[in-house]
PDB file of N, CA and C in Angstrom:
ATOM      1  N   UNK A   1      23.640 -36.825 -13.298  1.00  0.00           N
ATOM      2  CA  UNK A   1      22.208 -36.610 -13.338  1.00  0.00           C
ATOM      3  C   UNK A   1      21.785 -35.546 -12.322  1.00  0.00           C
ATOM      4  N   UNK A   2      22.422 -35.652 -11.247  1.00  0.00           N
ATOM      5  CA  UNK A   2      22.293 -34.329 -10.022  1.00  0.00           C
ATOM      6  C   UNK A   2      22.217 -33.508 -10.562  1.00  0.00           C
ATOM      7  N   UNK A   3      23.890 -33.344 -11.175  1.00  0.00           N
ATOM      8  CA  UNK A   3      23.781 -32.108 -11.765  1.00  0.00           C
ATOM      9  C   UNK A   3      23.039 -30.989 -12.584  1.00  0.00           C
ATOM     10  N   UNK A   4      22.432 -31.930 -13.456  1.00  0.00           N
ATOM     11  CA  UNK A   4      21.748 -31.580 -14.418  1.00  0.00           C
ATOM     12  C   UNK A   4      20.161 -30.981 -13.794  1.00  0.00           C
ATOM     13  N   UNK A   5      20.076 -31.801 -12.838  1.00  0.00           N
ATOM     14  CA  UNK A   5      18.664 -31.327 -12.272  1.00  0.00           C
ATOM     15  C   UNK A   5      18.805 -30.533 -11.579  1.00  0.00           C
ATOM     16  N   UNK A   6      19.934 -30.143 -10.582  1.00  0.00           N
ATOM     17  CA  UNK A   6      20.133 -28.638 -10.181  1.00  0.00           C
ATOM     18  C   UNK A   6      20.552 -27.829 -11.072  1.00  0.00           C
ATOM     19  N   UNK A   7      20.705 -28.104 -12.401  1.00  0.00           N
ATOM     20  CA  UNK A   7      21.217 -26.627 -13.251  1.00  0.00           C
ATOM     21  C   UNK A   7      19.852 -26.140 -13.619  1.00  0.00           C
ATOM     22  N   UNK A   8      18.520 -27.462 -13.981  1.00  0.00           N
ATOM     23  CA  UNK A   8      17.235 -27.283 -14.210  1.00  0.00           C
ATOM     24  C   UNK A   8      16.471 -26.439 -13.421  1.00  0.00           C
ATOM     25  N   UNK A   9      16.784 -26.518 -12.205  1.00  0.00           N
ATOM     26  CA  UNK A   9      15.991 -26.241 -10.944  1.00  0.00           C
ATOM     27  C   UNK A   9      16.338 -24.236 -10.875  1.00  0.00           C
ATOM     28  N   UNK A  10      17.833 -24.016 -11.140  1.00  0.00           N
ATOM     29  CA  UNK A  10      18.194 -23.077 -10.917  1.00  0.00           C
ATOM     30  C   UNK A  10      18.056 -22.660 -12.134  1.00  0.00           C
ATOM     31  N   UNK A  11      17.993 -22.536 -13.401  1.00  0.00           N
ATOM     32  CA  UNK A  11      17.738 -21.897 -13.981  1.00  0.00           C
ATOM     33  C   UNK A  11      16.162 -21.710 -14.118  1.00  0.00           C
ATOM     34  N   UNK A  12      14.673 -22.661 -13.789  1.00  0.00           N
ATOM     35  CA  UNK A  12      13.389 -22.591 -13.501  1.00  0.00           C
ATOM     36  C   UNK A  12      13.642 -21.616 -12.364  1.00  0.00           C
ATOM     37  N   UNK A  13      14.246 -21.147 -11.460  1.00  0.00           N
ATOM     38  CA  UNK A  13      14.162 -20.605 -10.126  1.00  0.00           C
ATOM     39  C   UNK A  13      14.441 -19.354 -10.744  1.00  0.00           C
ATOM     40  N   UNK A  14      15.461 -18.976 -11.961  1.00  0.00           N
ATOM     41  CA  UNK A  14      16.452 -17.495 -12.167  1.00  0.00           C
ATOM     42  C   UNK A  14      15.173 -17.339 -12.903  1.00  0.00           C
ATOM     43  N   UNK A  15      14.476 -18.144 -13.607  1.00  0.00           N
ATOM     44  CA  UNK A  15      13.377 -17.093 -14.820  1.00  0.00           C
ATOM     45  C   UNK A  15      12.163 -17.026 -13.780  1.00  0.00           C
ATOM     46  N   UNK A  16      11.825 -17.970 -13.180  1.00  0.00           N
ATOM     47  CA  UNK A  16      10.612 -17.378 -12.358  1.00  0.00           C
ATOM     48  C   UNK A  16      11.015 -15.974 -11.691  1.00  0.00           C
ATOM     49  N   UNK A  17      12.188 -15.942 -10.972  1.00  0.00           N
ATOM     50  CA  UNK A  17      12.252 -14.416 -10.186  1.00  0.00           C
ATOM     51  C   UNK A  17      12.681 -13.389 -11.226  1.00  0.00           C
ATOM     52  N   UNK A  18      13.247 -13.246 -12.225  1.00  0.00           N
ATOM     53  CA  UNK A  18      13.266 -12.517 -13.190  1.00  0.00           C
ATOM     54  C   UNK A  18      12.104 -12.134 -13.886  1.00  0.00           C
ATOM     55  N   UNK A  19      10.943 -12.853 -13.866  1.00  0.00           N
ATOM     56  CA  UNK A  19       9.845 -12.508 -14.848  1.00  0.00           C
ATOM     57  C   UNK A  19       8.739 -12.391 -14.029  1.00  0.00           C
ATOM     58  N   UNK A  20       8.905 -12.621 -12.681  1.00  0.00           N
ATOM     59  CA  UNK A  20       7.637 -12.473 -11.794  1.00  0.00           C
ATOM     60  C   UNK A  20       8.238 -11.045 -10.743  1.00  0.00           C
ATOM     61  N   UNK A  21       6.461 -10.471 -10.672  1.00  0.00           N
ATOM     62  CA  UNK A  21       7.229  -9.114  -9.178  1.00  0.00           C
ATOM     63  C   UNK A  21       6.609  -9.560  -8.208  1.00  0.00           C
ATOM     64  N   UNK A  22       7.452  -9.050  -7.159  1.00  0.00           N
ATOM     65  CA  UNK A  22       7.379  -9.510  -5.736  1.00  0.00           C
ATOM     66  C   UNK A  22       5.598  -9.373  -5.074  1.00  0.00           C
ATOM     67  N   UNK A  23       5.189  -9.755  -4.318  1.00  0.00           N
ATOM     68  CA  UNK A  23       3.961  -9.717  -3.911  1.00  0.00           C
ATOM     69  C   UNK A  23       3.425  -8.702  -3.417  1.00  0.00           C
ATOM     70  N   UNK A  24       4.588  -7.801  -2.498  1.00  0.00           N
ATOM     71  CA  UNK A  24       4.313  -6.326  -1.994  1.00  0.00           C
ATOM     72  C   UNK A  24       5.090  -5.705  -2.835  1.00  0.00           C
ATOM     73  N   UNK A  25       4.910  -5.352  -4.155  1.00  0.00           N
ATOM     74  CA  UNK A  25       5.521  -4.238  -4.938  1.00  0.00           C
ATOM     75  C   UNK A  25       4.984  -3.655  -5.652  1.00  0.00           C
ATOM     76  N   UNK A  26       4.644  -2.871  -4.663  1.00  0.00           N
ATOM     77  CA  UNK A  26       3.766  -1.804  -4.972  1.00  0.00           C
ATOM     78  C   UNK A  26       4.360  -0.158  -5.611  1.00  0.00           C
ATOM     79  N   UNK A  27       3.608   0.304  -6.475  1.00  0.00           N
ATOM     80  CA  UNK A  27       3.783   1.137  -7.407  1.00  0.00           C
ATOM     81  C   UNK A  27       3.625   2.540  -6.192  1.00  0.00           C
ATOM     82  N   UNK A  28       3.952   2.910  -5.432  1.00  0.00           N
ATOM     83  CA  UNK A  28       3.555   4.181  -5.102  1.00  0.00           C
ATOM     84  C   UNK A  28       3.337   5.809  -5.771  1.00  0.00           C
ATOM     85  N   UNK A  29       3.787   5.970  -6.913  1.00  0.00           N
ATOM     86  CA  UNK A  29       3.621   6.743  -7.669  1.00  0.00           C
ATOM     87  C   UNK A  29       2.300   6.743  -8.604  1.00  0.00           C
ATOM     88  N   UNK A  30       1.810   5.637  -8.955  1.00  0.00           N
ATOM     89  CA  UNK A  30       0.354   4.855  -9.557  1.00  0.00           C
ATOM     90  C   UNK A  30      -0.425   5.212  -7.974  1.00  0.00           C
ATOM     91  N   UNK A  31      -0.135   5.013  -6.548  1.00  0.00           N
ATOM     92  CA  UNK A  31      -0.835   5.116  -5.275  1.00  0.00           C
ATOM     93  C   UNK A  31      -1.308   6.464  -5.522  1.00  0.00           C
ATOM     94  N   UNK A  32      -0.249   7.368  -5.446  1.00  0.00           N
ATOM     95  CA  UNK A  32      -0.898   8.639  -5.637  1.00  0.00           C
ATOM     96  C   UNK A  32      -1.663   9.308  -6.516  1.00  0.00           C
ATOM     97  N   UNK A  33      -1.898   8.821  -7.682  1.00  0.00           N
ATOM     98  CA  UNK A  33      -2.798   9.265  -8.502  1.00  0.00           C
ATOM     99  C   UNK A  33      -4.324   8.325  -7.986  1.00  0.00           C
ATOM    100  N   UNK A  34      -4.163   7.812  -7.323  1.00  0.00           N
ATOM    101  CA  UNK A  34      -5.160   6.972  -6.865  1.00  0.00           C
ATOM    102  C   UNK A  34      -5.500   7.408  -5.750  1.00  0.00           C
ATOM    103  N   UNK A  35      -4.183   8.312  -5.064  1.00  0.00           N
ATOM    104  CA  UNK A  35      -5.210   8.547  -3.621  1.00  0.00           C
ATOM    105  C   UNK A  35      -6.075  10.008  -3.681  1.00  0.00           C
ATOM    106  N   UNK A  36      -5.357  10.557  -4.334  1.00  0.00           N
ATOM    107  CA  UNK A  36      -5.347  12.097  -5.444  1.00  0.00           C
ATOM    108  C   UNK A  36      -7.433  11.726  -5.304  1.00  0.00           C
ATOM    109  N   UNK A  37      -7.390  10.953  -6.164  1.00  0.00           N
ATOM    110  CA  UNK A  37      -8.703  10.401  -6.842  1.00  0.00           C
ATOM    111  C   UNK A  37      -9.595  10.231  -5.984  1.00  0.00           C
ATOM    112  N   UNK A  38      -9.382   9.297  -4.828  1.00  0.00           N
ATOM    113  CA  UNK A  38     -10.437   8.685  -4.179  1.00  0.00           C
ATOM    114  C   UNK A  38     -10.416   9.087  -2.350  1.00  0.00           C
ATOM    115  N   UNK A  39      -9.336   9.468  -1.977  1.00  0.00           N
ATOM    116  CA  UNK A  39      -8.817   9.705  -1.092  1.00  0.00           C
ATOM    117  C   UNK A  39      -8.443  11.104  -0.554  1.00  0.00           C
ATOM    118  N   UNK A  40      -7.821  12.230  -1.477  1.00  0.00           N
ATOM    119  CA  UNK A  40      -7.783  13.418  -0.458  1.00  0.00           C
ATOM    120  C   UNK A  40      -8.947  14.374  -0.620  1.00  0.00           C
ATOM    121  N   UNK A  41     -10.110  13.656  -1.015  1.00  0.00           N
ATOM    122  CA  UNK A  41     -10.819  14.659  -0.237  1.00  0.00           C
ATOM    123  C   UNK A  41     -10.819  14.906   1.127  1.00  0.00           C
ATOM    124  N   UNK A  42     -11.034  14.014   1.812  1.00  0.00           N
ATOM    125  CA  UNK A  42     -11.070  13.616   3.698  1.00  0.00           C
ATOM    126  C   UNK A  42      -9.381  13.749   3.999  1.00  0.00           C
ATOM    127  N   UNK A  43      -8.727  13.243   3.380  1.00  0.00           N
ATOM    128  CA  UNK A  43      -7.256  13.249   3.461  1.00  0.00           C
ATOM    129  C   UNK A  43      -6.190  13.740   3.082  1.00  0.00           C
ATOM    130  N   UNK A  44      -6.428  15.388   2.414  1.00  0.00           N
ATOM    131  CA  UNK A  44      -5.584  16.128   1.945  1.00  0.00           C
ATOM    132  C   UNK A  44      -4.647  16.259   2.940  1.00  0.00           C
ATOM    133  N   UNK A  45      -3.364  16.692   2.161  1.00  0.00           N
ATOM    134  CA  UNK A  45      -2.226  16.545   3.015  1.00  0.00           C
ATOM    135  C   UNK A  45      -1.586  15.926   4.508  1.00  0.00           C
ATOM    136  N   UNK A  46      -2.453  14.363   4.048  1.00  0.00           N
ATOM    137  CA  UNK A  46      -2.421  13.102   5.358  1.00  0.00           C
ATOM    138  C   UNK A  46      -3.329  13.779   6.395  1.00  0.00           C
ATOM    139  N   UNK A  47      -4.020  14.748   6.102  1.00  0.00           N
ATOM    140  CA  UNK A  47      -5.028  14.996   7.147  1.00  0.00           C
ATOM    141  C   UNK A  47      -6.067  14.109   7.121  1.00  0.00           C
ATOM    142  N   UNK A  48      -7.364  14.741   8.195  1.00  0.00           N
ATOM    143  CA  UNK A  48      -8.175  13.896   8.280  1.00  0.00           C
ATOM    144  C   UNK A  48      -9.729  14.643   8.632  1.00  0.00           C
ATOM    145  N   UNK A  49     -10.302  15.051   7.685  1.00  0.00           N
ATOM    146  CA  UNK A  49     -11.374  16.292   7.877  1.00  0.00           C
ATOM    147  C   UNK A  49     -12.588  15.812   8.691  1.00  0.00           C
ATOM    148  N   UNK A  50     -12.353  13.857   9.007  1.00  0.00           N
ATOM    149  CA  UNK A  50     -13.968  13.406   9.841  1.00  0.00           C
ATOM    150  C   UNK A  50     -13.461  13.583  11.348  1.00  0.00           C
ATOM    151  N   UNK A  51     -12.099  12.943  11.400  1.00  0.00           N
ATOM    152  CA  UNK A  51     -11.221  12.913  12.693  1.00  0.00           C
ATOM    153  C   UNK A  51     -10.364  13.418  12.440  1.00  0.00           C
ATOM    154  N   UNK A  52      -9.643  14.204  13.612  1.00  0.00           N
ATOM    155  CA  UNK A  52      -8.444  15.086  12.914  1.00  0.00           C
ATOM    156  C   UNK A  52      -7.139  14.676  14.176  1.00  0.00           C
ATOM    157  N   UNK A  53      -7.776  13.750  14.995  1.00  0.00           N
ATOM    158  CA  UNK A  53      -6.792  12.959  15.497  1.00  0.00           C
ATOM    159  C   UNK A  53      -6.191  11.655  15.003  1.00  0.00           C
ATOM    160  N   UNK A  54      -7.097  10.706  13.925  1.00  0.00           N
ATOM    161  CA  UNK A  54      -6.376   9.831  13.019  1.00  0.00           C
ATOM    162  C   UNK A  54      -6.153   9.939  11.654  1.00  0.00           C
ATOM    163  N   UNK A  55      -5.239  11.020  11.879  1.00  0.00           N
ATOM    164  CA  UNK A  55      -4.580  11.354  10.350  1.00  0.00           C
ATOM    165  C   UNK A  55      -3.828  10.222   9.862  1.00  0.00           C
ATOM    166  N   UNK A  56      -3.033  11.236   8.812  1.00  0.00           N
ATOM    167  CA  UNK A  56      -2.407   9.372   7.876  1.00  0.00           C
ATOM    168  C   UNK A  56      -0.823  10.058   8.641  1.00  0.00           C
ATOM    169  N   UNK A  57      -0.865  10.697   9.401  1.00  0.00           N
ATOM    170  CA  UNK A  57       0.887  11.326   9.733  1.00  0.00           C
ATOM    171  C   UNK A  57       1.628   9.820  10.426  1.00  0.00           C
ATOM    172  N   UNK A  58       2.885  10.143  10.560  1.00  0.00           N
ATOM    173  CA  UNK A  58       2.976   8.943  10.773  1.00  0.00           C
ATOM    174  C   UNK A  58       3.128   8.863  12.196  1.00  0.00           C
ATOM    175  N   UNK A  59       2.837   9.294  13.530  1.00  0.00           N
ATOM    176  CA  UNK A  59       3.236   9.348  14.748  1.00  0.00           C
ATOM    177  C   UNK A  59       1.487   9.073  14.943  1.00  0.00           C
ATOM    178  N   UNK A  60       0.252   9.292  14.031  1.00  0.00           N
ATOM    179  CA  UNK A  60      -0.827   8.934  14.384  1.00  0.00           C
ATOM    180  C   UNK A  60      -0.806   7.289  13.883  1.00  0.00           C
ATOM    181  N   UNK A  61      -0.465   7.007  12.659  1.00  0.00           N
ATOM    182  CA  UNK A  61      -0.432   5.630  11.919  1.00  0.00           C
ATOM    183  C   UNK A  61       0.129   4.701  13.378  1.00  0.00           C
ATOM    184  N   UNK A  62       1.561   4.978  14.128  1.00  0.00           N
ATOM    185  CA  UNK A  62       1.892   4.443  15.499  1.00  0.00           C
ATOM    186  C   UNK A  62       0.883   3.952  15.721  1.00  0.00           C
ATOM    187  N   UNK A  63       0.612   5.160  16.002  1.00  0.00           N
ATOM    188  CA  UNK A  63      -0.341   5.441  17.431  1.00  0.00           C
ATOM    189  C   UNK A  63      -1.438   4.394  17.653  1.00  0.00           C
ATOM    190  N   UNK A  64      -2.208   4.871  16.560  1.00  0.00           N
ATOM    191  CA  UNK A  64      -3.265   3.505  16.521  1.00  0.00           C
ATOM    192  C   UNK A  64      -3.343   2.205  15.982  1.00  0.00           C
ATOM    193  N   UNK A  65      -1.333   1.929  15.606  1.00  0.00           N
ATOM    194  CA  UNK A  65      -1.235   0.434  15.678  1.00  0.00           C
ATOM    195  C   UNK A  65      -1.589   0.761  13.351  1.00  0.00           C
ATOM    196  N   UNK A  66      -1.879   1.699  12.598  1.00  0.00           N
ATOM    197  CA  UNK A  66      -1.858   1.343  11.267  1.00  0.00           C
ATOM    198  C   UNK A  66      -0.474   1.789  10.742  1.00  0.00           C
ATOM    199  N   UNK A  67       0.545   1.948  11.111  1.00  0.00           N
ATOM    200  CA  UNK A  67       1.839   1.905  10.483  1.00  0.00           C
ATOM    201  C   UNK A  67       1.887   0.098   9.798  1.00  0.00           C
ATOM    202  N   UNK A  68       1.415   0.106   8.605  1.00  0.00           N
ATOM    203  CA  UNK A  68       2.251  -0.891   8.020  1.00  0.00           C
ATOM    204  C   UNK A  68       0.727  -0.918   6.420  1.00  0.00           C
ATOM    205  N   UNK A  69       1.387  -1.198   5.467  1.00  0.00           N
ATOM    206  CA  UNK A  69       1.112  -1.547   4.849  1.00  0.00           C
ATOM    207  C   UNK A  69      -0.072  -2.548   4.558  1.00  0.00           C
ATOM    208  N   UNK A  70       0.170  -4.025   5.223  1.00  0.00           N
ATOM    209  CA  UNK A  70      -1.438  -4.807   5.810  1.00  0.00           C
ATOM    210  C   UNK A  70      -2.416  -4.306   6.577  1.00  0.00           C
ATOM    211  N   UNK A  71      -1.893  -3.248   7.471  1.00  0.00           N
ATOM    212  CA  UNK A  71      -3.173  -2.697   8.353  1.00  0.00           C
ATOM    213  C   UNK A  71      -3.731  -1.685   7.111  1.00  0.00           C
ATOM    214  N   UNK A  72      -3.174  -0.760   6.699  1.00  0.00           N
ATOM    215  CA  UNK A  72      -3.528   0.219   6.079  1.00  0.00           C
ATOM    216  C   UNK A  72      -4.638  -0.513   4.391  1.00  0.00           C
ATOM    217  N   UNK A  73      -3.977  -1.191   3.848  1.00  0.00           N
ATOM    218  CA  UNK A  73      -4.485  -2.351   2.756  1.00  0.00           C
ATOM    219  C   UNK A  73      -6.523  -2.781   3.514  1.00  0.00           C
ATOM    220  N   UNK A  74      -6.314  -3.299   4.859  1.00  0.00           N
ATOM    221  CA  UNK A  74      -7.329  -3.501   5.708  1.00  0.00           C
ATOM    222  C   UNK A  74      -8.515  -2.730   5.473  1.00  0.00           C
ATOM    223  N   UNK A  75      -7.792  -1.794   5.676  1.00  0.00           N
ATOM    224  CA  UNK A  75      -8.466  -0.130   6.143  1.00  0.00           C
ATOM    225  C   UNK A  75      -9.310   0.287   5.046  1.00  0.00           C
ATOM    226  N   UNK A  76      -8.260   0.399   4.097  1.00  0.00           N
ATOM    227  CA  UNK A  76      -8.954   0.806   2.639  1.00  0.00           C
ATOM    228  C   UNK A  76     -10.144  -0.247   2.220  1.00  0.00           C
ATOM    229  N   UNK A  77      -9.733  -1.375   2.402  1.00  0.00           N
ATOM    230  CA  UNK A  77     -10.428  -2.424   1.407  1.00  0.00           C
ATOM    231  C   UNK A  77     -11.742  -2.717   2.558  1.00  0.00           C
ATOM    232  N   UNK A  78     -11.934  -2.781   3.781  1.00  0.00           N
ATOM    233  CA  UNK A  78     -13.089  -2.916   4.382  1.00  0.00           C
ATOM    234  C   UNK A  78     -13.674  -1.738   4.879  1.00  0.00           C
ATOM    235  N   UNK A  79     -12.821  -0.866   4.952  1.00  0.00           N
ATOM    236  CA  UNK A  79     -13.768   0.538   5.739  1.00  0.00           C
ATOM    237  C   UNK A  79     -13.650   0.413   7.161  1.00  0.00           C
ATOM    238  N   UNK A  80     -13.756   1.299   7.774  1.00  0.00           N
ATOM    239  CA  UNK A  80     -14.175   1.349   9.018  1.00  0.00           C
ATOM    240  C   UNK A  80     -14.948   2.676  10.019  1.00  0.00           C
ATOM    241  N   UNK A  81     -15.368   2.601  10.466  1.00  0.00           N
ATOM    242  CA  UNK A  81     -16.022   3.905  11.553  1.00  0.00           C
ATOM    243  C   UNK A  81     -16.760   4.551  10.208  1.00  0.00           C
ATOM    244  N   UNK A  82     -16.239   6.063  10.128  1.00  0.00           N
ATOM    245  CA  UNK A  82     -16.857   6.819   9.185  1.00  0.00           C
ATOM    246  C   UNK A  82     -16.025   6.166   7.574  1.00  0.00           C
ATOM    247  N   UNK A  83     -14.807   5.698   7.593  1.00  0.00           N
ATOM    248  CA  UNK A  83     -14.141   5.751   6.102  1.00  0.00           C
ATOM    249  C   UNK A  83     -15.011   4.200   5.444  1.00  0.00           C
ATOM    250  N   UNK A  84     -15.373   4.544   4.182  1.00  0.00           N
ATOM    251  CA  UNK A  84     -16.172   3.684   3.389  1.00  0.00           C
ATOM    252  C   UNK A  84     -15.032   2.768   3.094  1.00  0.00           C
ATOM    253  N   UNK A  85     -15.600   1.614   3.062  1.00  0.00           N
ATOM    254  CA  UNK A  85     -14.937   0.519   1.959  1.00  0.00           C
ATOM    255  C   UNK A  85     -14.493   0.693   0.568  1.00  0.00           C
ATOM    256  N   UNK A  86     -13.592   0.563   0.053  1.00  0.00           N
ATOM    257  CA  UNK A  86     -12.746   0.872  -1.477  1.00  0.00           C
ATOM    258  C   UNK A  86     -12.769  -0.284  -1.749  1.00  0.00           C
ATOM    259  N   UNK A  87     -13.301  -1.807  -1.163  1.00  0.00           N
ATOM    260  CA  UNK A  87     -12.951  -3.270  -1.961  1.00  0.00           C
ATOM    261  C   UNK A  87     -13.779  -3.297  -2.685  1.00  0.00           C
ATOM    262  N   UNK A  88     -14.657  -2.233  -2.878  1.00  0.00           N
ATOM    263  CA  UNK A  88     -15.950  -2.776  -4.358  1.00  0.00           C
ATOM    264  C   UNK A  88     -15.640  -1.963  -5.505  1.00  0.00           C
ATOM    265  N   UNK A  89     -14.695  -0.711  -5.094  1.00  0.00           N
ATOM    266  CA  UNK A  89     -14.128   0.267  -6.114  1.00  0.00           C
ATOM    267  C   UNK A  89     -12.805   0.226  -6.658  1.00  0.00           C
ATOM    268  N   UNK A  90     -11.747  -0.204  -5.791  1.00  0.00           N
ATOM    269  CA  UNK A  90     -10.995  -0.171  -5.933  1.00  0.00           C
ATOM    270  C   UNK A  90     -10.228  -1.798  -6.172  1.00  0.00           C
ATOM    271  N   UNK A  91      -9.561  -2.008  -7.298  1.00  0.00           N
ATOM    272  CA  UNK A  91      -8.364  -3.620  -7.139  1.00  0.00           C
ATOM    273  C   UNK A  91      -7.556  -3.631  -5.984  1.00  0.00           C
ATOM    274  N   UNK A  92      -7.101  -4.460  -5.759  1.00  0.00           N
ATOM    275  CA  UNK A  92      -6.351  -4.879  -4.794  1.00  0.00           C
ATOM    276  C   UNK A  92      -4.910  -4.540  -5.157  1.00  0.00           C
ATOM    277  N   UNK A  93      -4.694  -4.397  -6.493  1.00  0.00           N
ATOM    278  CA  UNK A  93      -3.477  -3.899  -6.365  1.00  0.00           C
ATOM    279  C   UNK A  93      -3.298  -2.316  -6.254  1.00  0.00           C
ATOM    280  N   UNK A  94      -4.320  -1.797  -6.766  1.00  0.00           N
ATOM    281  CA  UNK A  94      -4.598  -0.130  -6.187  1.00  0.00           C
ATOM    282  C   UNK A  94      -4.712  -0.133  -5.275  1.00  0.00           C
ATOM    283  N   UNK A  95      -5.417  -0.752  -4.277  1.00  0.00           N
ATOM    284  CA  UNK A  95      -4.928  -0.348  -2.724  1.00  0.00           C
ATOM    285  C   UNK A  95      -3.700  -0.359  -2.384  1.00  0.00           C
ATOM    286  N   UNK A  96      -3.076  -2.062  -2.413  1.00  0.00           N
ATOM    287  CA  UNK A  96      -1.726  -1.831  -2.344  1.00  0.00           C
ATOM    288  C   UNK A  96      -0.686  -0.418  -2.737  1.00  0.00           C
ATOM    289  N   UNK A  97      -1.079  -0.072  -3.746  1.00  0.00           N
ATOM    290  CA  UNK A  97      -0.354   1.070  -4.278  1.00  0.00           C
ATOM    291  C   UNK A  97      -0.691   2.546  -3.324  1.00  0.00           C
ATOM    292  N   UNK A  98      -1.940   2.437  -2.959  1.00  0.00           N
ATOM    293  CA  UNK A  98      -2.521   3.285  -1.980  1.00  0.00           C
ATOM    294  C   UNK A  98      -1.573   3.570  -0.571  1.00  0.00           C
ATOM    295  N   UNK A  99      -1.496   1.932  -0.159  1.00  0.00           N
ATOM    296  CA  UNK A  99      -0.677   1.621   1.114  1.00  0.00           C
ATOM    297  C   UNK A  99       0.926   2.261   0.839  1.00  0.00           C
ATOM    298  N   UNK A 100       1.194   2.002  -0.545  1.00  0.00           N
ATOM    299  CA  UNK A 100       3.074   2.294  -0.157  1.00  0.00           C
ATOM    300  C   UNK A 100       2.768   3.589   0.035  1.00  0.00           C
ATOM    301  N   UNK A 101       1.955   4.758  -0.788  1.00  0.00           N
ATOM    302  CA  UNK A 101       2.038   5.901  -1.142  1.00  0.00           C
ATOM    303  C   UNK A 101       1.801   6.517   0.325  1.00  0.00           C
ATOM    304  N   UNK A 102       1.011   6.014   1.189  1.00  0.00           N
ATOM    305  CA  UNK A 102       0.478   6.835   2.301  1.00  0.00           C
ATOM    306  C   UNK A 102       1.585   6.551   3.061  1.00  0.00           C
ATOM    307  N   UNK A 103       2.319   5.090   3.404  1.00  0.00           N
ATOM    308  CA  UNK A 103       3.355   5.163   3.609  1.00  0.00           C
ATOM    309  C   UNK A 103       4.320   6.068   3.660  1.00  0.00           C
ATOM    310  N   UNK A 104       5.107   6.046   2.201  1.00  0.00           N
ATOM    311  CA  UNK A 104       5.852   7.027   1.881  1.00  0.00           C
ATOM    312  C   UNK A 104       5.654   8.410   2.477  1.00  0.00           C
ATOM    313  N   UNK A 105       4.498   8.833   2.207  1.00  0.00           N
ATOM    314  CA  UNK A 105       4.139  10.462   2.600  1.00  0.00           C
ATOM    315  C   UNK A 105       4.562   9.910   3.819  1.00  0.00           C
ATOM    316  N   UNK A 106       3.714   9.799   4.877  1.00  0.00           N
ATOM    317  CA  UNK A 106       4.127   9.510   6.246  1.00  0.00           C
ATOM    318  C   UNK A 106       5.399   9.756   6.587  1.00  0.00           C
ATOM    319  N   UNK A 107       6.123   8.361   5.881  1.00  0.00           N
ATOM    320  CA  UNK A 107       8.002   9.008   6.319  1.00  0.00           C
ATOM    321  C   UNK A 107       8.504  10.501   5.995  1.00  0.00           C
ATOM    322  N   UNK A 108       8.221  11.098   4.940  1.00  0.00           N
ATOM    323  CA  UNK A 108       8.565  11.988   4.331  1.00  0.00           C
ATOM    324  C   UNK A 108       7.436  12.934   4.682  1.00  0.00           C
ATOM    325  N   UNK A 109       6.996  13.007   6.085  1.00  0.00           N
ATOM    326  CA  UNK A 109       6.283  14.203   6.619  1.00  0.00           C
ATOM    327  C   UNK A 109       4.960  14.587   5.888  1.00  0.00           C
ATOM    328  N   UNK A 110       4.515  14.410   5.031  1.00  0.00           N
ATOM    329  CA  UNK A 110       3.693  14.248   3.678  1.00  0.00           C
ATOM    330  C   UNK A 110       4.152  15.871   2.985  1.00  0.00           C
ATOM    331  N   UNK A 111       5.424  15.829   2.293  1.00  0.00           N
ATOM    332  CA  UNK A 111       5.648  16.909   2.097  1.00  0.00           C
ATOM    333  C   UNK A 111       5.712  16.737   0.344  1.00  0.00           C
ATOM    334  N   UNK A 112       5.286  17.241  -0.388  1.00  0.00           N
ATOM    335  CA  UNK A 112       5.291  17.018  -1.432  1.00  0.00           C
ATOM    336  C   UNK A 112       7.215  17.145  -2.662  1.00  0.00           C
TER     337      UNK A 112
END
């Protein structure tokens, strides 16, 4: 009878992770057409045209503590200082997608 209920358990466990995506998996390629959109005006090439000391580079992201994905998600979805809120425009999974993409650039210098 064990048995049987761990073969149950593990095969309920193999189709849930097979048919479900992870919680942070985020599309970054979908990010960029999204940041394209809503985002480089002020933020062309991870710049920053209100402040030009908190760019999206990634030695500024450090700097002020938004290197990561939840801070950056934050950022977008409540706004802060001069940058508007995106939680009334934007889903939550477009931000997310927002977050890997600015990410990404970041590591990769934002070099296209």
């Amino acid at each position: 009878m064990k048995k049987i209920v761990s073969i149950l358990l593990l095969g309920i466990a193999t189709f849930t992770f097979a048919f479900s995506s992870p919680a942070l998996a985020a599309d970054a390629a979908n990010g960029a057409e999204i940041f394209k959109a809503n985002c480089a005006q002020c933020h062309l090439g991870g710049g920053n045209l209100v402040n030009r000391a908190k760019t999206l580079k990634k030695e500024a992201l450090v700097k002020y503590d938004m290197y990561s994905a939840e801070k950056i998600i934050a950022q977008v979805t409540k706004g802060q200082g001069a940058m508007p809120a995106f939680g009334n425009k934007l889903k939550p999974d477009q931000i997310e997608n927002v977050a890997a993409y600015v990410l990404q650039q970041a590591d990769n210098g934002w070099e296209k």
